[in-house]
PDB file of N, CA and C in Angstrom:
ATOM      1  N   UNK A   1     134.650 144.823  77.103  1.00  0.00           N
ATOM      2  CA  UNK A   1     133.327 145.210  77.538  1.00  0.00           C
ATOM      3  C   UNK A   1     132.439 143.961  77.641  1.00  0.00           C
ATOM      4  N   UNK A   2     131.474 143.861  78.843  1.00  0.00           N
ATOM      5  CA  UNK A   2     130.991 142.837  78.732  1.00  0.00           C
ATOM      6  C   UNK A   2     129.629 143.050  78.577  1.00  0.00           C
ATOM      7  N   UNK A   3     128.875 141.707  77.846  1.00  0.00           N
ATOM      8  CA  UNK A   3     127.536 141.404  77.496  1.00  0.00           C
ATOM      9  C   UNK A   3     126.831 141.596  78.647  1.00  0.00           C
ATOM     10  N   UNK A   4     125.767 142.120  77.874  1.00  0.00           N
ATOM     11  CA  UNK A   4     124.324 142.064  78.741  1.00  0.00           C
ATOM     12  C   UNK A   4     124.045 140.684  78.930  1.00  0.00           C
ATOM     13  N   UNK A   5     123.481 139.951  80.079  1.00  0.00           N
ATOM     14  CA  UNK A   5     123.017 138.358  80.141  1.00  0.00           C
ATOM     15  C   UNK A   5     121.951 138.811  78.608  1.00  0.00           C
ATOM     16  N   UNK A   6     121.848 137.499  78.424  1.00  0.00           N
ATOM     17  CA  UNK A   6     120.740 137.095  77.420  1.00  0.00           C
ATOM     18  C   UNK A   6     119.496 137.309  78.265  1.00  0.00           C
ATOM     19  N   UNK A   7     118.032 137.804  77.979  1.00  0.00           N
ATOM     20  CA  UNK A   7     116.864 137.239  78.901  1.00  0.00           C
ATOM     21  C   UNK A   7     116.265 136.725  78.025  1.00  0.00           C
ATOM     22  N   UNK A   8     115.797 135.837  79.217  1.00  0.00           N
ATOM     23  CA  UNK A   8     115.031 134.599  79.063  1.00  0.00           C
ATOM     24  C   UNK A   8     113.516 134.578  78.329  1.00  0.00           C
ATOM     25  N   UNK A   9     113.480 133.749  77.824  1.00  0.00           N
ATOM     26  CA  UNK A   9     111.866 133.804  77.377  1.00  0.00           C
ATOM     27  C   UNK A   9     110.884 134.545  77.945  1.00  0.00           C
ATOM     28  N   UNK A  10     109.972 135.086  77.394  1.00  0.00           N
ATOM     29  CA  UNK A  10     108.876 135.802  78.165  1.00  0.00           C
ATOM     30  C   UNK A  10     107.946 134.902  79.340  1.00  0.00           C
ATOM     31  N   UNK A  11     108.056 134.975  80.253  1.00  0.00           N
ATOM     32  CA  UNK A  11     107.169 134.352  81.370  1.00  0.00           C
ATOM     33  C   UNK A  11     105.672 134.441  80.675  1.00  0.00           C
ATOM     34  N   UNK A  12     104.941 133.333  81.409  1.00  0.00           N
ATOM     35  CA  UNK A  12     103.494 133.063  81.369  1.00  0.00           C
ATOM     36  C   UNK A  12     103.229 133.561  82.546  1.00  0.00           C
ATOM     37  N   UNK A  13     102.174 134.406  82.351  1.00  0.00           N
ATOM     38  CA  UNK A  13     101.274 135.118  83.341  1.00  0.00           C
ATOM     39  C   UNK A  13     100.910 134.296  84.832  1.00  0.00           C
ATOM     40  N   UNK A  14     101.221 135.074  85.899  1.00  0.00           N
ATOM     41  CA  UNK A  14     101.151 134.462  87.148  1.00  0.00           C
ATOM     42  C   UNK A  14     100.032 133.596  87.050  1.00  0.00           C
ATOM     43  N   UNK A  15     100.312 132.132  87.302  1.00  0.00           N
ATOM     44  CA  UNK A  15      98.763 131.386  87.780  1.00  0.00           C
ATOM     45  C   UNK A  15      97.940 130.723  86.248  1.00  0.00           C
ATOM     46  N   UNK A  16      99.117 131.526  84.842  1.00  0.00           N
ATOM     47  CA  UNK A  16      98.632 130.603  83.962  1.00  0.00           C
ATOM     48  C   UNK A  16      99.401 128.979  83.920  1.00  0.00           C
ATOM     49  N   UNK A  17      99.119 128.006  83.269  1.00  0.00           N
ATOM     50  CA  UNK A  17      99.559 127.090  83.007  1.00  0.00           C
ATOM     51  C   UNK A  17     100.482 127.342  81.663  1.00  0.00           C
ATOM     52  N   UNK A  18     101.629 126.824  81.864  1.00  0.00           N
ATOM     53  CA  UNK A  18     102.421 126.356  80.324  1.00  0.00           C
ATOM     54  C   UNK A  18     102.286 125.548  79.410  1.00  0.00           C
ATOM     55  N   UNK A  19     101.970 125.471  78.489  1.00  0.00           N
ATOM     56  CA  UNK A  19     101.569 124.073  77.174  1.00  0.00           C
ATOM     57  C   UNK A  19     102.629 123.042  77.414  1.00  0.00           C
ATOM     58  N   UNK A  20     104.001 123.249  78.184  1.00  0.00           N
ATOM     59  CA  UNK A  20     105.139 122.446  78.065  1.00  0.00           C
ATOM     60  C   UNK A  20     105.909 122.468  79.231  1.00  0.00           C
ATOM     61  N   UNK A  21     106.205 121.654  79.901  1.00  0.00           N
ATOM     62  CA  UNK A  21     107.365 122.257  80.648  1.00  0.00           C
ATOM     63  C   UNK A  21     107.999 120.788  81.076  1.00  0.00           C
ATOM     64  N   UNK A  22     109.917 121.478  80.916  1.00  0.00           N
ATOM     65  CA  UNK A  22     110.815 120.776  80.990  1.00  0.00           C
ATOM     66  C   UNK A  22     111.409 120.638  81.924  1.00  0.00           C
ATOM     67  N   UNK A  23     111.759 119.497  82.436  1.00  0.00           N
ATOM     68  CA  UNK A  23     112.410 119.181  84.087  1.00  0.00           C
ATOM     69  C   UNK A  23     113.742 119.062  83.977  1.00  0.00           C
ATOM     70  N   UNK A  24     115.151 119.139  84.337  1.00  0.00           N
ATOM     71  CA  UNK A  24     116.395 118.612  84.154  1.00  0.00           C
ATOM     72  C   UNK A  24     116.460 117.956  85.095  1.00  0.00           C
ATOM     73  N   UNK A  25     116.188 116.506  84.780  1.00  0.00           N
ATOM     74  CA  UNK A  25     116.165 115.092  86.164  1.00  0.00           C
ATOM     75  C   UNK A  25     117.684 114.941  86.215  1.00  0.00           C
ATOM     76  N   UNK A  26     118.617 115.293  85.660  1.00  0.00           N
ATOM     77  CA  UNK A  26     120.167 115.260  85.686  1.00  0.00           C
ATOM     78  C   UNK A  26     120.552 115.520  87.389  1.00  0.00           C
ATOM     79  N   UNK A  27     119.641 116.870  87.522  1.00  0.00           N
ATOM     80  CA  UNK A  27     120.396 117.283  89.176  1.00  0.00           C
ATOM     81  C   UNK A  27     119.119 116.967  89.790  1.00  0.00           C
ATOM     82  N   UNK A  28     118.586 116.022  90.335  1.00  0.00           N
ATOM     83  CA  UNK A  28     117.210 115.444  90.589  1.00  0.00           C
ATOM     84  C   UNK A  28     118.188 114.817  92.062  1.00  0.00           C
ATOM     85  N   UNK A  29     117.720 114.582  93.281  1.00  0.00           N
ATOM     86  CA  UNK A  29     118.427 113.440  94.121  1.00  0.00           C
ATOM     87  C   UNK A  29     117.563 112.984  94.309  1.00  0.00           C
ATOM     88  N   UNK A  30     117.892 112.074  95.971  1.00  0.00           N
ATOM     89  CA  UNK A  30     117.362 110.782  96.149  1.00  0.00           C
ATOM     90  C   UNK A  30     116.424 111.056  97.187  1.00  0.00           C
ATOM     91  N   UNK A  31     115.044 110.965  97.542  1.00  0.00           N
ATOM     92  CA  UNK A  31     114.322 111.231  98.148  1.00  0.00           C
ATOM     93  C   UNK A  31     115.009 110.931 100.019  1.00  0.00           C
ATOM     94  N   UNK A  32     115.632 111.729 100.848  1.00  0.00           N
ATOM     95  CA  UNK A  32     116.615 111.426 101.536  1.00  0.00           C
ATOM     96  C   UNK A  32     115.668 111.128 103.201  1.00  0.00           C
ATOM     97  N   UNK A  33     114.014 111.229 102.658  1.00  0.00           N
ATOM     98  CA  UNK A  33     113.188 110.724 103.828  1.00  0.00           C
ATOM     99  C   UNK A  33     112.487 109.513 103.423  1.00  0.00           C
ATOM    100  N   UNK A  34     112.568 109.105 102.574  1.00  0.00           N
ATOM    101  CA  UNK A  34     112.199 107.587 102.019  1.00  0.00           C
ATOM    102  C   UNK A  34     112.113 106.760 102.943  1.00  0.00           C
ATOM    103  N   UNK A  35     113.424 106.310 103.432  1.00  0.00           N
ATOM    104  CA  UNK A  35     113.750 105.100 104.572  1.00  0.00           C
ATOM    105  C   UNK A  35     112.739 105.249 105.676  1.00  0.00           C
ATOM    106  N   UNK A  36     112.340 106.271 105.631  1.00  0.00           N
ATOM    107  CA  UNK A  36     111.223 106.773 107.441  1.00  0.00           C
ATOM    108  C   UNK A  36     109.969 106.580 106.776  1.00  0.00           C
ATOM    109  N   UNK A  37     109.533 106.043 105.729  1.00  0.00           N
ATOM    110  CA  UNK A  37     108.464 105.616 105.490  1.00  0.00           C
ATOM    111  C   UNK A  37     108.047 104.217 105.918  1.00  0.00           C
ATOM    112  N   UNK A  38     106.374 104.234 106.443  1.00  0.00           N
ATOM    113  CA  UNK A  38     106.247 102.634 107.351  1.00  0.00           C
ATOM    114  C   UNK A  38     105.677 102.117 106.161  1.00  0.00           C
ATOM    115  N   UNK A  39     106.469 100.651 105.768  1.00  0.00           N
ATOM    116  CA  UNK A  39     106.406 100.375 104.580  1.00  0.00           C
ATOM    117  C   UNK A  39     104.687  99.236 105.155  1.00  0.00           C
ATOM    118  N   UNK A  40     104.209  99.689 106.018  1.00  0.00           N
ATOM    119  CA  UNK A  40     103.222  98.249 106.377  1.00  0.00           C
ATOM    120  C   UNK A  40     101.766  99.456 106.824  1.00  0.00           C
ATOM    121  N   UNK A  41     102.049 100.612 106.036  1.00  0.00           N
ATOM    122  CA  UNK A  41     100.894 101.486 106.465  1.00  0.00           C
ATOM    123  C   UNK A  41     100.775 101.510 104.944  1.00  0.00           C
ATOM    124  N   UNK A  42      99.141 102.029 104.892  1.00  0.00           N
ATOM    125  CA  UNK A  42      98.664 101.970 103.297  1.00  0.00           C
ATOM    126  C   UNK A  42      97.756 103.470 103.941  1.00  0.00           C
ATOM    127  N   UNK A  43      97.799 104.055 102.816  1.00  0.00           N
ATOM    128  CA  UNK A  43      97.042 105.791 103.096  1.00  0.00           C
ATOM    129  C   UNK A  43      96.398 105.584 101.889  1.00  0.00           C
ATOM    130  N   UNK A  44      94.559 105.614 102.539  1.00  0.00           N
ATOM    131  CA  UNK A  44      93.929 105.605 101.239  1.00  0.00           C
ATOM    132  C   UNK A  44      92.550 107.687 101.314  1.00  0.00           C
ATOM    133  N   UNK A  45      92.537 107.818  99.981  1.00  0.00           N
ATOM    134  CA  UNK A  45      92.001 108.984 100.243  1.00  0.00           C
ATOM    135  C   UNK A  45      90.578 108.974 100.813  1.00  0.00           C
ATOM    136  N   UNK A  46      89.721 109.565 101.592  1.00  0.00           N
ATOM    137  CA  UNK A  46      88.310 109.329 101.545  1.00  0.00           C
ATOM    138  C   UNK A  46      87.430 110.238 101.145  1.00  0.00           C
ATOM    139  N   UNK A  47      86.433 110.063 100.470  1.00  0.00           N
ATOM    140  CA  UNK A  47      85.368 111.520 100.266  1.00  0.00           C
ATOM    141  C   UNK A  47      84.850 111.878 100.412  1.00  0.00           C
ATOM    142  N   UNK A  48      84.696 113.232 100.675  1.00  0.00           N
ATOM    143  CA  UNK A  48      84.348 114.138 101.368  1.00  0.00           C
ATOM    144  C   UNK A  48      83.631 113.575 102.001  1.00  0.00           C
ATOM    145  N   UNK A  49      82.799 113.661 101.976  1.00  0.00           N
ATOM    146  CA  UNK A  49      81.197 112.854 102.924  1.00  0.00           C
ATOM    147  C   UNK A  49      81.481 112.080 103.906  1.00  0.00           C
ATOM    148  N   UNK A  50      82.922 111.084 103.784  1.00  0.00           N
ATOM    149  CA  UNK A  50      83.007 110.662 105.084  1.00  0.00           C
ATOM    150  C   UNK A  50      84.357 111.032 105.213  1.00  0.00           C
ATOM    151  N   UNK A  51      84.702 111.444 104.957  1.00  0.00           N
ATOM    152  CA  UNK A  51      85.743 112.190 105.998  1.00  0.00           C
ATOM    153  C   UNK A  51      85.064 113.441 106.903  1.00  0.00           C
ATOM    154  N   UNK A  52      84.193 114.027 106.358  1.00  0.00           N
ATOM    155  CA  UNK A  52      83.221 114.626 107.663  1.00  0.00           C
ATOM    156  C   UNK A  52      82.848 114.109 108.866  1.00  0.00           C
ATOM    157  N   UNK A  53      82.277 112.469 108.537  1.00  0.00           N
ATOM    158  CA  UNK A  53      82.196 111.722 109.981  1.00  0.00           C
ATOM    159  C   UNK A  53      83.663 111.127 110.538  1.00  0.00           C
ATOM    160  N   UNK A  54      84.513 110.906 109.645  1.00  0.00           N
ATOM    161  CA  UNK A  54      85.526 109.909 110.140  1.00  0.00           C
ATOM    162  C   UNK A  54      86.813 111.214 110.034  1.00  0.00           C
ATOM    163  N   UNK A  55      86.968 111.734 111.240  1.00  0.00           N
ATOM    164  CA  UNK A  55      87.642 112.810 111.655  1.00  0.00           C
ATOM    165  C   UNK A  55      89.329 112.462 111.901  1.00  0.00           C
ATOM    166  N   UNK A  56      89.675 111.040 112.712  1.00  0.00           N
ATOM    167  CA  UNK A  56      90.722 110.448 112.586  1.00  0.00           C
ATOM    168  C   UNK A  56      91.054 109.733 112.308  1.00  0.00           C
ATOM    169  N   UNK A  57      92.007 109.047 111.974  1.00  0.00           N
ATOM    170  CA  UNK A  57      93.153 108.001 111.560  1.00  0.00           C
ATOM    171  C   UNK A  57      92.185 106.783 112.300  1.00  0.00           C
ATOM    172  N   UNK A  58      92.100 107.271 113.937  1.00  0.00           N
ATOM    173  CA  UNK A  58      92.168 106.115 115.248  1.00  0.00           C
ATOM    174  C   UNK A  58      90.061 106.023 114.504  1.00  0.00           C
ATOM    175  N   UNK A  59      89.701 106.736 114.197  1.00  0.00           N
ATOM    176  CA  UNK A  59      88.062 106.676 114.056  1.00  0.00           C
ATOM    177  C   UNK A  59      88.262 105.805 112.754  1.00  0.00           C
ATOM    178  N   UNK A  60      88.320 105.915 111.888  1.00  0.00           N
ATOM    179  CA  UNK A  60      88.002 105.195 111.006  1.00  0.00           C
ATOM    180  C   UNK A  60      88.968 103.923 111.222  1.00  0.00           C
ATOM    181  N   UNK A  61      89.847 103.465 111.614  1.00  0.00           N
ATOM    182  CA  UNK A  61      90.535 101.943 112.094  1.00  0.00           C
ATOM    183  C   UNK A  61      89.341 101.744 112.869  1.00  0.00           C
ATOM    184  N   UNK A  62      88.775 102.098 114.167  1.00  0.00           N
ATOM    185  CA  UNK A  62      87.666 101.621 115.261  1.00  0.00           C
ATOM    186  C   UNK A  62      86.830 101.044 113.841  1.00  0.00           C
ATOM    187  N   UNK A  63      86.298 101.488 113.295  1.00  0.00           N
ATOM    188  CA  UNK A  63      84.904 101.152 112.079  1.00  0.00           C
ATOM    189  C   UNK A  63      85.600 100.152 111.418  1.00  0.00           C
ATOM    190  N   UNK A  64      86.793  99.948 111.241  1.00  0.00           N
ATOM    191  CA  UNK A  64      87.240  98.981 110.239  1.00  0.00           C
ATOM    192  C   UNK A  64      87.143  97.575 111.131  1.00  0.00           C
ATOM    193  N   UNK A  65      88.248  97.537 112.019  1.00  0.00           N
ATOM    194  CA  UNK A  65      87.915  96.996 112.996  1.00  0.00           C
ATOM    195  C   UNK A  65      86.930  95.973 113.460  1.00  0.00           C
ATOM    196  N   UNK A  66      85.634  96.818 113.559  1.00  0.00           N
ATOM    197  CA  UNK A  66      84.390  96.162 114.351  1.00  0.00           C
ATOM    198  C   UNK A  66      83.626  95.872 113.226  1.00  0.00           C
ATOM    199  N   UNK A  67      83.864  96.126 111.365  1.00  0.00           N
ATOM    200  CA  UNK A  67      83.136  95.267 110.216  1.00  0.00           C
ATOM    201  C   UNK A  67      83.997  94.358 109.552  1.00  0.00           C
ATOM    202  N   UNK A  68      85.101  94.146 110.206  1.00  0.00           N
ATOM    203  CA  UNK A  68      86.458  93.133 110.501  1.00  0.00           C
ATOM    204  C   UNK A  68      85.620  92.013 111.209  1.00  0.00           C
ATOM    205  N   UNK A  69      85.710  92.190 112.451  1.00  0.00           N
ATOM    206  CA  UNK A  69      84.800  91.679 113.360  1.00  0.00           C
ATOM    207  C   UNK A  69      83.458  90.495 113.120  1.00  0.00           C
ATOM    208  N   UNK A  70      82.883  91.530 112.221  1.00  0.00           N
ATOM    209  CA  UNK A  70      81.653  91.104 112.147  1.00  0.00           C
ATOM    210  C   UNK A  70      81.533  90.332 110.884  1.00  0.00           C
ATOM    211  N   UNK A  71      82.309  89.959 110.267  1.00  0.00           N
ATOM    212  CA  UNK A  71      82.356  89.626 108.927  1.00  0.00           C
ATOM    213  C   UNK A  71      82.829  88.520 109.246  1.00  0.00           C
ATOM    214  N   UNK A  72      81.680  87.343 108.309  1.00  0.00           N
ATOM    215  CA  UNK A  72      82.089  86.054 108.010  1.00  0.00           C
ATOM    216  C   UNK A  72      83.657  85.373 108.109  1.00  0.00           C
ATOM    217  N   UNK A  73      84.110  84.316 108.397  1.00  0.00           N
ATOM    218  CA  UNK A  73      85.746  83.930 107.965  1.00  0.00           C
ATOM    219  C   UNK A  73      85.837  83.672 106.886  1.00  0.00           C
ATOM    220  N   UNK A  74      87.013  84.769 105.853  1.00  0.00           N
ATOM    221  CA  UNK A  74      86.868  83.361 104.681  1.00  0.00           C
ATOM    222  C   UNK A  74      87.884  82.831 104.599  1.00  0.00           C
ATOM    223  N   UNK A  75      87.643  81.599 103.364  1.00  0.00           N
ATOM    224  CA  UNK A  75      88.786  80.799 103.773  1.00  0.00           C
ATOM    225  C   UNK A  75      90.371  81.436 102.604  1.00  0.00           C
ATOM    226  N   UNK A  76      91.260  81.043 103.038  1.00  0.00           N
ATOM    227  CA  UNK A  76      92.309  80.972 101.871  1.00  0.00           C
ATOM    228  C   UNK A  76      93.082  80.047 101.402  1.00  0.00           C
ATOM    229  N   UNK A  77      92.998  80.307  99.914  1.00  0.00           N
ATOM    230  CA  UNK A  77      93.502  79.679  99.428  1.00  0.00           C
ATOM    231  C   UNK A  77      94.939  79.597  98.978  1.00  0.00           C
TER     232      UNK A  77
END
């Protein structure tokens, strides 16, 4: 005759948080879209306030751009 499965711990309520929780990185792989990342692009977040005016990617490069532009040379060292 066979066993009932064991059940599992009592679940936390939909949408609560757990005090703990354990990952098994054992069966974890390798991020397999990695390589298609442009390693010469930088993604920075903006807030709120201007991401209201600065709607695209191509809008806020134009602004970078033209205070690029306008800005002193400096030197390097």
């Amino acid at each position: 005759m066979n066993k009932a499965p064991a059940r599992k711990a009592a679940r936390a309520k939909s949408g609560e948080m757990r005090a703990e929780y354990r990952f098994d990185y054992s069966k974890a792989k390798p991020n397999r879209f990695a390589s298609r990342v442009d390693k010469r692009r930088l993604v920075v977040p903006l807030d709120p306030d201007v991401a209201e005016v600065f709607t695209t990617p191509e809008a806020v490069n134009n602004v970078l751009r033209a205070l690029i532009g306008a800005m002193p040379p400096t030197k390097r060292e």
